[in-house]
Protein backbone atom coordinates (compact mmCIF):
# COMPACT_ATOMS: atom_id res chain seq x y z
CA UNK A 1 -2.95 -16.37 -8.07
CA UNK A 2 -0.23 -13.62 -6.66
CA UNK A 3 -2.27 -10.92 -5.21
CA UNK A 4 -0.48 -7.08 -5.01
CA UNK A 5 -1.29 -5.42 -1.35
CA UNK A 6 -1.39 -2.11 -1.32
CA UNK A 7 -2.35 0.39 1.72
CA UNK A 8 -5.61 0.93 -0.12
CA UNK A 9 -6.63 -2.50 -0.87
CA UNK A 10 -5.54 -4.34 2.25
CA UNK A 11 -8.65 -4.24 4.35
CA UNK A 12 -10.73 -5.63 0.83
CA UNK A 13 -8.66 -8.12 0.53
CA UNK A 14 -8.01 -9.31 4.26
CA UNK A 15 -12.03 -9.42 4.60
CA UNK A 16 -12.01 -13.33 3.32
CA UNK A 17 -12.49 -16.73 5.41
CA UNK A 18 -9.18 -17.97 4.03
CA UNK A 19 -5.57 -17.82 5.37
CA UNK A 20 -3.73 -14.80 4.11
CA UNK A 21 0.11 -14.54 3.34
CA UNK A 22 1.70 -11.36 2.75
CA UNK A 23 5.23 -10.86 1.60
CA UNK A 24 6.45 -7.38 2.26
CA UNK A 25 9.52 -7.29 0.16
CA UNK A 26 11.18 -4.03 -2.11
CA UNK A 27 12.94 -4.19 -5.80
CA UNK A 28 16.36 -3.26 -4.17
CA UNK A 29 16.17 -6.18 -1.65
CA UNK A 30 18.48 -9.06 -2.79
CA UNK A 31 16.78 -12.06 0.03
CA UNK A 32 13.75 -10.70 -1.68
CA UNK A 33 14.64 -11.47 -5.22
CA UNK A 34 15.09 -15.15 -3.62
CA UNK A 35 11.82 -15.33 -1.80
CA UNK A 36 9.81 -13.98 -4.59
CA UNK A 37 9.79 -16.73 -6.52
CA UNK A 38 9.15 -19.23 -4.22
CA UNK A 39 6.20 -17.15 -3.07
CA UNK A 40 4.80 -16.99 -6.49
CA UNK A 41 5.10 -20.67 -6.92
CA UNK A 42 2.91 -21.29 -3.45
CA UNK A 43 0.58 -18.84 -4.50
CA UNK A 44 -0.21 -20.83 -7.61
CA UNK A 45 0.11 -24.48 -5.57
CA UNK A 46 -2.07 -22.91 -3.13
CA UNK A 47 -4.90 -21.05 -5.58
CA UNK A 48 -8.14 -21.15 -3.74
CA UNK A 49 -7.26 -22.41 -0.34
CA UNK A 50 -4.94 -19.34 0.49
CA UNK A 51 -4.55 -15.41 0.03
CA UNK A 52 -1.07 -14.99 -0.96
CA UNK A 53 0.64 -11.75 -2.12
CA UNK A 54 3.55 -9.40 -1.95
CA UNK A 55 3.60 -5.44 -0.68
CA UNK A 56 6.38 -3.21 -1.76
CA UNK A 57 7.61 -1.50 1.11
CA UNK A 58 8.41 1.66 -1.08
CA UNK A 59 5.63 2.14 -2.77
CA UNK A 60 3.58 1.23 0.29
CA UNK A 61 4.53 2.77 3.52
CA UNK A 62 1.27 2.30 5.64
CA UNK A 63 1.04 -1.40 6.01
CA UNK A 64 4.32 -1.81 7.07
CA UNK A 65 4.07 0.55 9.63
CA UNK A 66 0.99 -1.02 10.92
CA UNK A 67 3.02 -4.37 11.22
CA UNK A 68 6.52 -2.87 12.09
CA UNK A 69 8.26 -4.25 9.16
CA UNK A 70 11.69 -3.58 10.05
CA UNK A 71 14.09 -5.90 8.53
CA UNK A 72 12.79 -7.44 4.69
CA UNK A 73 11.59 -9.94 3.45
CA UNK A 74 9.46 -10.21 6.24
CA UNK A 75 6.22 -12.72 4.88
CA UNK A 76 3.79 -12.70 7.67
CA UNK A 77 0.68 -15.27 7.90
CA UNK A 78 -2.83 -14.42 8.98
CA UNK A 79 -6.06 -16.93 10.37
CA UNK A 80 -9.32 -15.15 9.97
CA UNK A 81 -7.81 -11.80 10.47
CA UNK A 82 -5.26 -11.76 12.87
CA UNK A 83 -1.73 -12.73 12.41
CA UNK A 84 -0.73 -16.00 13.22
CA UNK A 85 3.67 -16.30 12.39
CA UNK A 86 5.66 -13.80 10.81
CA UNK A 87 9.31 -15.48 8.99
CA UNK A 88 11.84 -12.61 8.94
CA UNK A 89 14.26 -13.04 6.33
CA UNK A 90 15.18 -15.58 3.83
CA UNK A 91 14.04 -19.18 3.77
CA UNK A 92 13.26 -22.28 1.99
CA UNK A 93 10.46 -23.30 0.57
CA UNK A 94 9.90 -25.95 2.76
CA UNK A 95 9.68 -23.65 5.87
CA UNK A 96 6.87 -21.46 3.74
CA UNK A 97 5.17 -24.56 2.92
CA UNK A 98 4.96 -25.72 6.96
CA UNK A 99 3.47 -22.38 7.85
CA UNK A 100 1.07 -22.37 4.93
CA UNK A 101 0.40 -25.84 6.22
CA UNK A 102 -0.24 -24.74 9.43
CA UNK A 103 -2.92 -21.84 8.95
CA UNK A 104 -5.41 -24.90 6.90
């Protein structure tokens, strides 16, 4: 299930034992129109085992402040609370999957 982060839900929904993927992203972002997808798909091939969901950078300024989102999409991975990788920009779905892979 895709999860929406927001600045006011992000400390709820980081306080879990599983891995936790975030994909900051915005509407206007054409990478992010590509990663979305794929994100969505690994958030329903990974249901249970792993946190994933998107923050929009302009309607959430906060969190990507805290993590110096800079360039988007930027989907950034977490193990029990701390972050773990970061991919900046674009990729396949086999690099997502590898990472994923990685934080079980």
């Amino acid at each position: 299930m895709l999860v929406e982060f927001t600045d006011s839900n992000f400390s709820e929904l980081m306080a879990t034992d599983k891995p936790v993927v975030i994909d900051f992203w915005a509407t206007w972002c054409g990478p992010c129109r590509m990663v979305g997808p794929i994100i969505e798909e690994l958030a329903g091939e990974y249901d249970g085992r792993v946190v994933i969901g998107k923050c929009d950078v302009d309607e959430n300024s906060d969190l990507p402040e805290q993590f110096g989102i800079r360039n988007i999409p930027t989907v950034m991975f977490f193990k029990n609370g701390q972050l773990v990788d970061k991919q900046v920009g674009s990729a396949p779905k086999p690099t997502y999957v590898a990472k994923i892979e990685a934080l079980l």
